[in-house]
C-alpha atoms as a PDB file:
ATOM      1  CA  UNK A   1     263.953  95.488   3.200  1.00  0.00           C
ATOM      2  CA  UNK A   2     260.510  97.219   3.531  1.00  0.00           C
ATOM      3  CA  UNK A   3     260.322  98.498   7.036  1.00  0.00           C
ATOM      4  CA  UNK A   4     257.231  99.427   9.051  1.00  0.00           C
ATOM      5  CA  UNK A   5     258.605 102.688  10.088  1.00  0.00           C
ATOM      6  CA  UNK A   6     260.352 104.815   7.806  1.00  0.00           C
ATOM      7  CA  UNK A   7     263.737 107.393   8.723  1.00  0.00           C
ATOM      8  CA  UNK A   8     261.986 110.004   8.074  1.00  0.00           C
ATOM      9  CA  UNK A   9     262.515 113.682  10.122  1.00  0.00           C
ATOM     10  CA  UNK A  10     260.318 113.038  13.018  1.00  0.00           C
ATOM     11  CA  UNK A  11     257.815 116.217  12.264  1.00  0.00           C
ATOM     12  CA  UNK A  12     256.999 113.835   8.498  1.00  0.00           C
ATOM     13  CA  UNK A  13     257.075 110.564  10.120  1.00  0.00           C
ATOM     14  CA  UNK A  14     253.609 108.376   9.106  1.00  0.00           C
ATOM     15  CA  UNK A  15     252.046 105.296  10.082  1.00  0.00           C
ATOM     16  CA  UNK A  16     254.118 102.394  10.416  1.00  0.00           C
ATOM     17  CA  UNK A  17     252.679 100.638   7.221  1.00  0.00           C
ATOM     18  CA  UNK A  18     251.767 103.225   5.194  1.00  0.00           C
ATOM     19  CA  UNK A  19     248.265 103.122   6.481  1.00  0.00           C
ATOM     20  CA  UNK A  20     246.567 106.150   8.068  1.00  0.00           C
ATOM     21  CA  UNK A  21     245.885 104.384  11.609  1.00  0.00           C
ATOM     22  CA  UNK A  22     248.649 106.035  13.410  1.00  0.00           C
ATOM     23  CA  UNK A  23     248.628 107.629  17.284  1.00  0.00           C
ATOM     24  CA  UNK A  24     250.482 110.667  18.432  1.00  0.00           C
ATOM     25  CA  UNK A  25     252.745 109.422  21.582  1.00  0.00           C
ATOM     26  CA  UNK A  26     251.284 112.832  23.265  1.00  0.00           C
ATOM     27  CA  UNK A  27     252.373 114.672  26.201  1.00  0.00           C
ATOM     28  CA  UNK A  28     256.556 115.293  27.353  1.00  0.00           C
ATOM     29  CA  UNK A  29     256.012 113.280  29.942  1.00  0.00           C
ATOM     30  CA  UNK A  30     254.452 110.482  28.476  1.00  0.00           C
ATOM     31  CA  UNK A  31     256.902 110.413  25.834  1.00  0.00           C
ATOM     32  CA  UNK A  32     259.449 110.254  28.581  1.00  0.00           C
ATOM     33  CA  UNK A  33     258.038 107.153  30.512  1.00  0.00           C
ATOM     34  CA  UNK A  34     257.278 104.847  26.959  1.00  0.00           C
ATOM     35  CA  UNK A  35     260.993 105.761  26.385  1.00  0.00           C
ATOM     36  CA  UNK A  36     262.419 104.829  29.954  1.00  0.00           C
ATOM     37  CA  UNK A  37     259.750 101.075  29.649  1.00  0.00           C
ATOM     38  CA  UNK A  38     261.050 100.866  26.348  1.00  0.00           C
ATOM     39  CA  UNK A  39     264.626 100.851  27.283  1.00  0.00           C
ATOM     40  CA  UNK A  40     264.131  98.582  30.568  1.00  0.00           C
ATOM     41  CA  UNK A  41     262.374  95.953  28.586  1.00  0.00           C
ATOM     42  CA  UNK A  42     265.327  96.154  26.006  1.00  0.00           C
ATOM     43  CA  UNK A  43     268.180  95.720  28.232  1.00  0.00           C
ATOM     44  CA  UNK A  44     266.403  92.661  29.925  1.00  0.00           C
ATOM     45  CA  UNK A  45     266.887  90.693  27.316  1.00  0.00           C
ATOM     46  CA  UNK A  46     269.489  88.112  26.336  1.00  0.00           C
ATOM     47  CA  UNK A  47     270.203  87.764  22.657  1.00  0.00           C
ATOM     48  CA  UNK A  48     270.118  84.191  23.146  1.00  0.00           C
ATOM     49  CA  UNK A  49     266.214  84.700  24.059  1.00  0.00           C
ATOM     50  CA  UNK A  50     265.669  85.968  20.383  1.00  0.00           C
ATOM     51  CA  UNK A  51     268.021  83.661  18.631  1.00  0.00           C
ATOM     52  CA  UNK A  52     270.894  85.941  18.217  1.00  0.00           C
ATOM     53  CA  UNK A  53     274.802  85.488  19.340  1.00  0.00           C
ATOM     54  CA  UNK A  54     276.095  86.847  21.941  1.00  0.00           C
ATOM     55  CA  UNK A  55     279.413  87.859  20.346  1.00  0.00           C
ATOM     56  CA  UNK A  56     282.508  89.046  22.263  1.00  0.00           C
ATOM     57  CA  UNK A  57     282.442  92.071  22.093  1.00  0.00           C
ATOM     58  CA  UNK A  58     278.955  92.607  23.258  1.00  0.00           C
ATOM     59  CA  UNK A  59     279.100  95.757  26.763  1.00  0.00           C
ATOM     60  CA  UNK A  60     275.154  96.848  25.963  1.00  0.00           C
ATOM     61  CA  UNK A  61     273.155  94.917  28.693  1.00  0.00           C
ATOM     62  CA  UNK A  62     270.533  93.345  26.958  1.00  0.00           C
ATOM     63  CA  UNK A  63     269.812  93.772  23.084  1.00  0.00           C
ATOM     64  CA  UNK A  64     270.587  97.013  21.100  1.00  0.00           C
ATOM     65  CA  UNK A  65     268.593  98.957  19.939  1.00  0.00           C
ATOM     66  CA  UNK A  66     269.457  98.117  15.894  1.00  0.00           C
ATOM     67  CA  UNK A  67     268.330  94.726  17.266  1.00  0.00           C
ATOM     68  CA  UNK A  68     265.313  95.201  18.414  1.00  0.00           C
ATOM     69  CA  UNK A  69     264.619  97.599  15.525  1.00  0.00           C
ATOM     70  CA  UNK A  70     265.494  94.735  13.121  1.00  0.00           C
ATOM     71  CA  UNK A  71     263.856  92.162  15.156  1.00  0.00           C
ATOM     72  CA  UNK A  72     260.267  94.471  14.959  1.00  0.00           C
ATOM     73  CA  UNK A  73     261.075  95.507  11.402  1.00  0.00           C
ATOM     74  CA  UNK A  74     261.273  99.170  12.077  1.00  0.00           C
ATOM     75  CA  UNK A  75     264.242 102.083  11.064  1.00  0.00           C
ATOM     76  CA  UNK A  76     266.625 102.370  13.468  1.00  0.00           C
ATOM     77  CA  UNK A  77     267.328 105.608  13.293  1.00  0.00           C
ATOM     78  CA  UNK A  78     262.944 105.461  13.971  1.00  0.00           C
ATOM     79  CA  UNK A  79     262.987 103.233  16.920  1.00  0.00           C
ATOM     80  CA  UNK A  80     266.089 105.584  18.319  1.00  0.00           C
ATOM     81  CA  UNK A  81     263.673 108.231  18.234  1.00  0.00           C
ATOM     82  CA  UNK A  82     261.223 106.570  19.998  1.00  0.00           C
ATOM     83  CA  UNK A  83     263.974 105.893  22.849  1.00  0.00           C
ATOM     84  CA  UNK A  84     264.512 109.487  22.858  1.00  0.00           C
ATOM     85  CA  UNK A  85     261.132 110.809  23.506  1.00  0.00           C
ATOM     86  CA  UNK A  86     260.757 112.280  19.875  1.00  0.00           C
ATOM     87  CA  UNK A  87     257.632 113.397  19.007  1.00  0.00           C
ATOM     88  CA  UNK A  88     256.770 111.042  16.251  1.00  0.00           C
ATOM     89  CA  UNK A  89     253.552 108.862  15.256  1.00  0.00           C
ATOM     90  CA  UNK A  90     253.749 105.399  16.217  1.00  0.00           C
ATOM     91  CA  UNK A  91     250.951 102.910  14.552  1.00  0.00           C
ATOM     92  CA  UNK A  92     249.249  99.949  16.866  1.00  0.00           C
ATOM     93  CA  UNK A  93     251.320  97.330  14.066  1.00  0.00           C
ATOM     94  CA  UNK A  94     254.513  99.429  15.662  1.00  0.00           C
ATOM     95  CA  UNK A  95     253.532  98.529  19.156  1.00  0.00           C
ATOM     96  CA  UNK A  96     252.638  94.773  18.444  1.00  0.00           C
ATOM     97  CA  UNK A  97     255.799  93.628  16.645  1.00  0.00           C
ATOM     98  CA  UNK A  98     257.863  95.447  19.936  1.00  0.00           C
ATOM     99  CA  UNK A  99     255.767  94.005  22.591  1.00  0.00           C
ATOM    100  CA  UNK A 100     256.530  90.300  20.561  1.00  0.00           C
ATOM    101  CA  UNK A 101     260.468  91.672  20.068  1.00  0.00           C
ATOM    102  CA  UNK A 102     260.841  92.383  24.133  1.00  0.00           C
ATOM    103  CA  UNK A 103     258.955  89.286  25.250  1.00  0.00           C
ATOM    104  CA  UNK A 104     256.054  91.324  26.955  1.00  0.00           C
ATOM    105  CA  UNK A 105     253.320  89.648  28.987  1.00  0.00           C
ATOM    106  CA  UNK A 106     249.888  90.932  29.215  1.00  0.00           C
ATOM    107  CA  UNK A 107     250.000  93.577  31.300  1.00  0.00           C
ATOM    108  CA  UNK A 108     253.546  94.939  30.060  1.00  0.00           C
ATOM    109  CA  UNK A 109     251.775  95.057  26.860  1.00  0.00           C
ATOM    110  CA  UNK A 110     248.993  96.771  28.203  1.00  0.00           C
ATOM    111  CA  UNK A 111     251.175  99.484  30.039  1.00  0.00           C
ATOM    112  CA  UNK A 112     253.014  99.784  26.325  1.00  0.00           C
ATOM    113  CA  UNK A 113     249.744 100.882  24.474  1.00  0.00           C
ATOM    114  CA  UNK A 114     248.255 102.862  27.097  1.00  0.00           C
ATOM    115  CA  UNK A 115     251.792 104.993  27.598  1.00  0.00           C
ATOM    116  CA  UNK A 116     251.243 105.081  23.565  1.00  0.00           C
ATOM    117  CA  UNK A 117     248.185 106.110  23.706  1.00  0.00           C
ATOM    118  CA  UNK A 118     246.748 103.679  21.611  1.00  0.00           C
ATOM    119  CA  UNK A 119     244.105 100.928  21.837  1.00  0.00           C
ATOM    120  CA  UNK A 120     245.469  97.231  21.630  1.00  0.00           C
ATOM    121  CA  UNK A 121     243.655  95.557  18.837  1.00  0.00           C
ATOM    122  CA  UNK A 122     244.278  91.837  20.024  1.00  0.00           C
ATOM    123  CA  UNK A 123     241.478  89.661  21.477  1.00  0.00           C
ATOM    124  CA  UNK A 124     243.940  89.453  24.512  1.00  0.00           C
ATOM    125  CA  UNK A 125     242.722  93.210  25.437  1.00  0.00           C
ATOM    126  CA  UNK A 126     239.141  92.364  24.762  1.00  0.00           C
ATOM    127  CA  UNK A 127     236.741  89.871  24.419  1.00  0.00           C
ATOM    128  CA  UNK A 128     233.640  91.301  23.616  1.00  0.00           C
ATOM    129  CA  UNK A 129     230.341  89.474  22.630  1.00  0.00           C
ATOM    130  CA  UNK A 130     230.598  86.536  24.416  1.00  0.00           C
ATOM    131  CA  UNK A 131     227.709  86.746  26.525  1.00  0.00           C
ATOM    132  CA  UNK A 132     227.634  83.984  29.873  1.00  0.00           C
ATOM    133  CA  UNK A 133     224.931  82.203  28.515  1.00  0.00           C
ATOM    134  CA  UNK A 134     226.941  81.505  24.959  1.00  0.00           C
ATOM    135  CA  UNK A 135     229.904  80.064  27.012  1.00  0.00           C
ATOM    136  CA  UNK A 136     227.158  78.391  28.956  1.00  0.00           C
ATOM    137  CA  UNK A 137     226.018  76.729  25.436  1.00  0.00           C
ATOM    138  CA  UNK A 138     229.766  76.172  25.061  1.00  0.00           C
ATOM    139  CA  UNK A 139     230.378  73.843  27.932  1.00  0.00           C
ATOM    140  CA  UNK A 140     226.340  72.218  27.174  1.00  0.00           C
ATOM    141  CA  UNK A 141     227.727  71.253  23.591  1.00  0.00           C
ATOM    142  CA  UNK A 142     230.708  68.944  25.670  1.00  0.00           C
ATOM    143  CA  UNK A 143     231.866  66.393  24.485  1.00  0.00           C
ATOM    144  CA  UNK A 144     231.327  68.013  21.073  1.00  0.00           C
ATOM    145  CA  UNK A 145     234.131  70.624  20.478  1.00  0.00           C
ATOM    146  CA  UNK A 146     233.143  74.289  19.754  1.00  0.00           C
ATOM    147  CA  UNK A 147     234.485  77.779  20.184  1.00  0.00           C
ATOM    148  CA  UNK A 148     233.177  81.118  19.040  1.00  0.00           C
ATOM    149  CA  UNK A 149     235.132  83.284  16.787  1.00  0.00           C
ATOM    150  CA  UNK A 150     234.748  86.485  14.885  1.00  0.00           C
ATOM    151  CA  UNK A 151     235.323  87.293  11.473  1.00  0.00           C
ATOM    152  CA  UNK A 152     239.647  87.640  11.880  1.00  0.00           C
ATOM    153  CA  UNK A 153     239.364  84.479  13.350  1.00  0.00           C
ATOM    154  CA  UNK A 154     240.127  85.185  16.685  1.00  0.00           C
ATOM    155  CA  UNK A 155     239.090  82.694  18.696  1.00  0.00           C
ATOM    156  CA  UNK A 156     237.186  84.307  22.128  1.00  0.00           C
ATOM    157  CA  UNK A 157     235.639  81.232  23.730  1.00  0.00           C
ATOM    158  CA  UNK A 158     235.691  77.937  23.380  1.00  0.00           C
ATOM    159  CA  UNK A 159     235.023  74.500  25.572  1.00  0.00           C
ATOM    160  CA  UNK A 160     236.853  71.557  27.036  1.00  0.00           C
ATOM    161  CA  UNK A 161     236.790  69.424  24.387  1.00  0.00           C
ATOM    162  CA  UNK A 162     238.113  72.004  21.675  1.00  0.00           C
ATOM    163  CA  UNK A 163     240.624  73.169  24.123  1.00  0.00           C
ATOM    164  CA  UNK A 164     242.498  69.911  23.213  1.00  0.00           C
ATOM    165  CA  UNK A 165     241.168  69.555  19.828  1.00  0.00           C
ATOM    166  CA  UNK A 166     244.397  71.097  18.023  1.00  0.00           C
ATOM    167  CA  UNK A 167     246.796  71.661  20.988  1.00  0.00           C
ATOM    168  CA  UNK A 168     246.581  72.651  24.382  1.00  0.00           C
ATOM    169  CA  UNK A 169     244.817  76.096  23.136  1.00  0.00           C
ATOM    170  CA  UNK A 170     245.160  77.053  27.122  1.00  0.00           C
ATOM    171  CA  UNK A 171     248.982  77.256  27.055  1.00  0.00           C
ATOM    172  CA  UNK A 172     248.328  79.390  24.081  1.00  0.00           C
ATOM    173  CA  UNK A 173     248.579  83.519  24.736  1.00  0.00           C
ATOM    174  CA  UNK A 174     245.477  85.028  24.247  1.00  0.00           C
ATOM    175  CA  UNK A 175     246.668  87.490  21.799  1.00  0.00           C
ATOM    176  CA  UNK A 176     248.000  83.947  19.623  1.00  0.00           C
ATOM    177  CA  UNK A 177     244.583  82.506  20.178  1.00  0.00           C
ATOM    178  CA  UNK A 178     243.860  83.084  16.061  1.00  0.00           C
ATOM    179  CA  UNK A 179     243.203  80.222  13.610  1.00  0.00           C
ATOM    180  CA  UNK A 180     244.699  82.014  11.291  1.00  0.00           C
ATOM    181  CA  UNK A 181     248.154  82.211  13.526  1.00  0.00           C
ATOM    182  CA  UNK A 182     248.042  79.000  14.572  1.00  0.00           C
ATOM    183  CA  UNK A 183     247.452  76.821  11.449  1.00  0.00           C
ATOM    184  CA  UNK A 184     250.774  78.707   9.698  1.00  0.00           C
ATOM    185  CA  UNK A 185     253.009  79.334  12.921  1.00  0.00           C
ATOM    186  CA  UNK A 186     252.014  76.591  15.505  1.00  0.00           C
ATOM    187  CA  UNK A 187     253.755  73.104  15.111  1.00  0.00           C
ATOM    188  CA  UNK A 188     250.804  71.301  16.814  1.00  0.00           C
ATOM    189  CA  UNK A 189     248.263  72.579  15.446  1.00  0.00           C
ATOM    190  CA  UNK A 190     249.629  71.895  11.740  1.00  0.00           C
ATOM    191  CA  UNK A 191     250.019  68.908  12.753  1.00  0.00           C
ATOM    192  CA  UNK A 192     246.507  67.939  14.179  1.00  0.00           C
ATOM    193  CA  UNK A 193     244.807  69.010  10.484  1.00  0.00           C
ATOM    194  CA  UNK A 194     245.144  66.047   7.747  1.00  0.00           C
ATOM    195  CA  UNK A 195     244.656  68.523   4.879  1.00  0.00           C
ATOM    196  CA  UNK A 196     246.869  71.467   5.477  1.00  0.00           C
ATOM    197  CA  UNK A 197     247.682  72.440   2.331  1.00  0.00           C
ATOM    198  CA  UNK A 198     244.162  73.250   1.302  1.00  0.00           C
ATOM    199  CA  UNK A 199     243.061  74.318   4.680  1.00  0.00           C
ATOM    200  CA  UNK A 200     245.678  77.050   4.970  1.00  0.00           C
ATOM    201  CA  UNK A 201     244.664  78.142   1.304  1.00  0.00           C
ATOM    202  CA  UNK A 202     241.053  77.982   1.695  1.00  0.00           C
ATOM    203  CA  UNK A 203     241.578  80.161   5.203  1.00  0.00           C
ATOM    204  CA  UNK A 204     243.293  82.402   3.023  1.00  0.00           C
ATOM    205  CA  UNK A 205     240.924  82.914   0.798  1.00  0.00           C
ATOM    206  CA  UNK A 206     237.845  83.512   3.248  1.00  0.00           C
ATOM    207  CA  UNK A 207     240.102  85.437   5.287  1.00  0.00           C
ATOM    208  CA  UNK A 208     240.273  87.503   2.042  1.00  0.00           C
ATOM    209  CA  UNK A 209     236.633  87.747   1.512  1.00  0.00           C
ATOM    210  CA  UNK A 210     235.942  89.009   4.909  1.00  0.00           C
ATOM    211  CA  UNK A 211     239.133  91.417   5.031  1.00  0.00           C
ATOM    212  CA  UNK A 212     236.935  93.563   2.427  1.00  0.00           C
ATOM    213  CA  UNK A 213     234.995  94.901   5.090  1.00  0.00           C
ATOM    214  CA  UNK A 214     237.494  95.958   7.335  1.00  0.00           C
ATOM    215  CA  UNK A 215     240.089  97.539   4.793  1.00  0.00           C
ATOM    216  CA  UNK A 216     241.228 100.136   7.350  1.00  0.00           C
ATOM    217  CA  UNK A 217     241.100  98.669  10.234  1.00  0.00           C
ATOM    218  CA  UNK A 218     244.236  97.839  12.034  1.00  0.00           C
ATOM    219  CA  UNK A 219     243.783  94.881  13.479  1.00  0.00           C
ATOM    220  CA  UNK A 220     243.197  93.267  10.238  1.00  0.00           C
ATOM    221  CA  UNK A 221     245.922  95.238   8.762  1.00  0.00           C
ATOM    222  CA  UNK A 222     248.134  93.775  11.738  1.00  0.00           C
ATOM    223  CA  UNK A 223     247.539  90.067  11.101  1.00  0.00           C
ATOM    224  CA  UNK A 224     247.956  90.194   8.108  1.00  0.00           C
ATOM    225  CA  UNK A 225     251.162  91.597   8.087  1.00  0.00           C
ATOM    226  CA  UNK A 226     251.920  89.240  10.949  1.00  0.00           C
ATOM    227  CA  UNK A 227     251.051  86.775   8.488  1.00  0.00           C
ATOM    228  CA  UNK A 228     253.070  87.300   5.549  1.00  0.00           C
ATOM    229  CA  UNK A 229     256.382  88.145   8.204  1.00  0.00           C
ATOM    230  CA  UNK A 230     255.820  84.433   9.578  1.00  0.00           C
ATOM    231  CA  UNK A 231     254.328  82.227   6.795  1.00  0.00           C
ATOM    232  CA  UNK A 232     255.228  81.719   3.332  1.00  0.00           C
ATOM    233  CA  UNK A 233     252.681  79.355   3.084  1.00  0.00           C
ATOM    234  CA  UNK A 234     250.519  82.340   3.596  1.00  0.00           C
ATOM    235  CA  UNK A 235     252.249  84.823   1.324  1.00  0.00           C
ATOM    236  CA  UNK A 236     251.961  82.242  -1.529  1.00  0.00           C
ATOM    237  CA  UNK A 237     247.711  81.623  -1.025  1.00  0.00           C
ATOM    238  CA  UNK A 238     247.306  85.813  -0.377  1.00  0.00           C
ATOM    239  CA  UNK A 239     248.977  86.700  -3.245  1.00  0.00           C
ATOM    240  CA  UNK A 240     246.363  84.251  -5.290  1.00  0.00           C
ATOM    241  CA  UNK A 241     243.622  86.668  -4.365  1.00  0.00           C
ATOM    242  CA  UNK A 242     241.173  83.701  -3.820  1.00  0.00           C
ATOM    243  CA  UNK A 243     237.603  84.384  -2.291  1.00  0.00           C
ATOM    244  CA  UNK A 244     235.685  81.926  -0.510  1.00  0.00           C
ATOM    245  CA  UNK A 245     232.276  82.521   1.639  1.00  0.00           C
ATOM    246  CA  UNK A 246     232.067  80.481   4.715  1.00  0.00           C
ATOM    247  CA  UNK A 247     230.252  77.037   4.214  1.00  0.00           C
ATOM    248  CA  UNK A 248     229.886  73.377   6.178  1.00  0.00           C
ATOM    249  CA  UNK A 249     232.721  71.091   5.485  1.00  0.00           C
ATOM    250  CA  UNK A 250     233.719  67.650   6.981  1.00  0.00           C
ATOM    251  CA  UNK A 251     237.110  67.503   8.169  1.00  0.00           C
ATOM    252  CA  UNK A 252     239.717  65.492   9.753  1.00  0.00           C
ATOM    253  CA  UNK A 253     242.079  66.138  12.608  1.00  0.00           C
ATOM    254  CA  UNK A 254     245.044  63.792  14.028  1.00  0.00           C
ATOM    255  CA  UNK A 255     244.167  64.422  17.591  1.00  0.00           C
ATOM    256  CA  UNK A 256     247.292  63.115  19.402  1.00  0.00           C
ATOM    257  CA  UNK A 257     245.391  61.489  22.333  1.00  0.00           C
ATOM    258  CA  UNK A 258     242.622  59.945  20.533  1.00  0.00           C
ATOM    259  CA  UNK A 259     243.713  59.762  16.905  1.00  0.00           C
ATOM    260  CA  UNK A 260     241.642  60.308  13.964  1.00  0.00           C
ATOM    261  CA  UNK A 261     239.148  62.107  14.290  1.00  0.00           C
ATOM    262  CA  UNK A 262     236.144  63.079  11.525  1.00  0.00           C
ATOM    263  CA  UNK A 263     233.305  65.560  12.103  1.00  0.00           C
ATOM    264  CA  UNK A 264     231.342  68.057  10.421  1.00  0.00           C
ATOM    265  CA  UNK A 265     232.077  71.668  10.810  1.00  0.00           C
ATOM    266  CA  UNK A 266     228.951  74.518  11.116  1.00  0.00           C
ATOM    267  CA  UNK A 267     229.272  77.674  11.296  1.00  0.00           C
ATOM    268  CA  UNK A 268     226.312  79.184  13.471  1.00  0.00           C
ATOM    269  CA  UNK A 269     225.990  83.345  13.636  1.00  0.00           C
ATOM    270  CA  UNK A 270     225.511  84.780  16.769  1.00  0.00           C
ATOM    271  CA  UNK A 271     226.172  88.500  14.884  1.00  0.00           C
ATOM    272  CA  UNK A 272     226.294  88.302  11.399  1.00  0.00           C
ATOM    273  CA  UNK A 273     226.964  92.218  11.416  1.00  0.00           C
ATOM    274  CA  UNK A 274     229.759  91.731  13.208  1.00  0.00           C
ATOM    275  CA  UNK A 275     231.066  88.207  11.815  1.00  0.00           C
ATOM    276  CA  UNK A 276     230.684  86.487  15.155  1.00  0.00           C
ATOM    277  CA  UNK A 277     229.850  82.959  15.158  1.00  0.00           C
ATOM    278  CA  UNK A 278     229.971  79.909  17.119  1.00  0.00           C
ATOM    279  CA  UNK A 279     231.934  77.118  15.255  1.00  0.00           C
ATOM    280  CA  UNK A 280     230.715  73.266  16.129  1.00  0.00           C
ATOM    281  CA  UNK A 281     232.258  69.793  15.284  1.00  0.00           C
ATOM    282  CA  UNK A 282     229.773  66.896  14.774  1.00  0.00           C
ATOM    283  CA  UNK A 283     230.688  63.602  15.019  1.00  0.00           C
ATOM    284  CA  UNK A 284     230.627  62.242  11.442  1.00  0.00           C
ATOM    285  CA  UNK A 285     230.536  58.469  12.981  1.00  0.00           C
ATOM    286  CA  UNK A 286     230.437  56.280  16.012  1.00  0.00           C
ATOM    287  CA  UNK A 287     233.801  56.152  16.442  1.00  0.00           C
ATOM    288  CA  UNK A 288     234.613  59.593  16.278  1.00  0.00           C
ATOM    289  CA  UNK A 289     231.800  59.926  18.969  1.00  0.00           C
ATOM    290  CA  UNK A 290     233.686  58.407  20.716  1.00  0.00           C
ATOM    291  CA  UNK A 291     237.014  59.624  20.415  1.00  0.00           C
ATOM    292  CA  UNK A 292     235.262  62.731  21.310  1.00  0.00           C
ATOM    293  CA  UNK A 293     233.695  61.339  24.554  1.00  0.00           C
ATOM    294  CA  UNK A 294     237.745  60.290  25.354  1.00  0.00           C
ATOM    295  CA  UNK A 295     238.968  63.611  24.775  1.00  0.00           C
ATOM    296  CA  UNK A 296     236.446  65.196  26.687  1.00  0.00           C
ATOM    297  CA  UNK A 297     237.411  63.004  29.823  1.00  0.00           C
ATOM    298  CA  UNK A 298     240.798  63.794  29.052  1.00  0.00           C
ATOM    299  CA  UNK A 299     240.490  67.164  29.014  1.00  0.00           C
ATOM    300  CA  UNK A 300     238.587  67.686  32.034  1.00  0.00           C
ATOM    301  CA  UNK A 301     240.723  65.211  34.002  1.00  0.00           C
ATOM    302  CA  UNK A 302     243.793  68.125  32.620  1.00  0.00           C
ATOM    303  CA  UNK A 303     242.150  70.796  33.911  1.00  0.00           C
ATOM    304  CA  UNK A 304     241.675  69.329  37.335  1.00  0.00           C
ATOM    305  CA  UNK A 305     245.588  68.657  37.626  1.00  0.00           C
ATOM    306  CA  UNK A 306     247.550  71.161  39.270  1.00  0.00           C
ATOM    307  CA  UNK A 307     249.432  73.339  37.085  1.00  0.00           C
ATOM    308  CA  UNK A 308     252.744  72.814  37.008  1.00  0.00           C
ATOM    309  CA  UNK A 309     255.821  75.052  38.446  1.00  0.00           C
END
């Protein structure tokens, strides 16, 4: 298996991919503390909370640390170097596939990268460019469902009405709030979209055409990889090294409160330099107009409800 981190001596160890985006850990002491979280966050969790057996023969509290190196796709002998405060290079793809492995929430994940010294690439650590008068345009285009997204296709914004479009996109974790993630991991979402064969391999492809920017970047390098760990519907279209621009489509979605619904889909640039766009649905008929105008009411009268505990 092709690991992120090679078992290399730790003075030669590289990024986790092969790529040069890699961060030193830094000081003693710092090395000391990511070691100590990493360790606490390990023995916190059940195997039964990553879909492993317990076995009987199981004394280490928690999961080992072959477990969670297998679980991230790193070397063990690596990610035992990293619990020993070895001064090795650790690459942000590292750090994302252990905060997934140990279950962190936001601000465990935060405290991971910063002890790393490394900047989180994920929407969920910053959501820049959405200015309060776009989300004010946001909740003006209601009932009309819209969000604004960037390039990757992380979505930063959005209103009611798309909230509910696909799922409940606010039970979603920010750093999952990706198109691309969604149509290949989430069950709902696949669902809601009548054509997902071809929309998963035209996302593909104009995920493909905008990657060629951003070659080195790591966030791109990171979902992809996420990607092609989770989907093999997604290996399959990358490896066709399609190419499509961005252009206005109709489309259909199986909304499961209001059924079918049919709308056009624009694309309009907020920051072409920087790939961000707002992305509308027009109604492509009366009905769906009012389908929309349902889901709208629905979704306001869900976020007046309490949440639940």
């Amino acid at each position: 298996m092709t690991t992120m981190a090679q078992q290399t001596p730790p003075a030669a160890t590289t990024a986790a991919t092969g790529a040069p985006a890699t961060v030193a850990v830094g000081s003693e002491t710092r090395r000391h503390e990511l070691a100590a979280f990493l360790r606490s966050r390990r023995e916190r969790i059940t195997p039964e909370q990553v879909g492993l057996p317990r076995g009987a023969r199981r004394r280490t509290p928690g999961l080992r640390r072959e477990e969670v190196a297998h679980l991230s796709a790193v070397g063990v002998t690596w990610y035992t170097w990293l619990e020993q405060s070895r001064d090795i290079h650790v690459s942000v793809q590292v750090l994302d596939a252990l905060a997934r492995t140990l279950l962190l929430d936001p601000s465990e994940r935060a405290h991971l990268f910063q002890l790393a010294g490394a900047t989180d690439p994920t929407p969920a650590s910053s959501c820049t460019g959405v200015t309060d008068a776009v989300r004010e345009l946001l909740d003006q285009l209601d009932p009309l469902p819209a969000c604004v997204q960037n390039s990757r296709y992380d979505i930063l914004a959005y209103n009611r009405t798309y909230a509910h479009l696909l799922c409940d996109l606010d039970a979603v974790p920010a750093e999952d709030r990706n198109c691309m993630v969604l149509i290949h991991t989430h069950p709902q979402w696949r669902e809601s979209v009548v054509h997902l064969d071809e929309s998963m391999r035209l996302m593909a492809a104009k995920l493909r055409a905008s990657m060629a920017g951003h070659l080195t970047e790591p966030a791109w390098k990171m979902l992809v990889k996420r990607l092609q760990t989770e989907s093999p519907e997604f290996r399959e279209n990358w490896e066709r090294y399609e190419v499509v621009v961005g252009r206005s489509k109709v489309k259909e979605f199986r909304n499961p409160h209001v059924g079918l619904l049919t709308v056009t889909h624009t694309d309009l640039w907020l920051n072409p330099e920087h790939g961000a766009r707002m992305v509308t649905y027009a109604p492509q008929n009366a009905q769906t107009r009012e389908r929309l105008e349902r889901l709208y009411a629905y979704a306001r009268s869900a976020a007046a409800r309490p949440p639940s505990h």
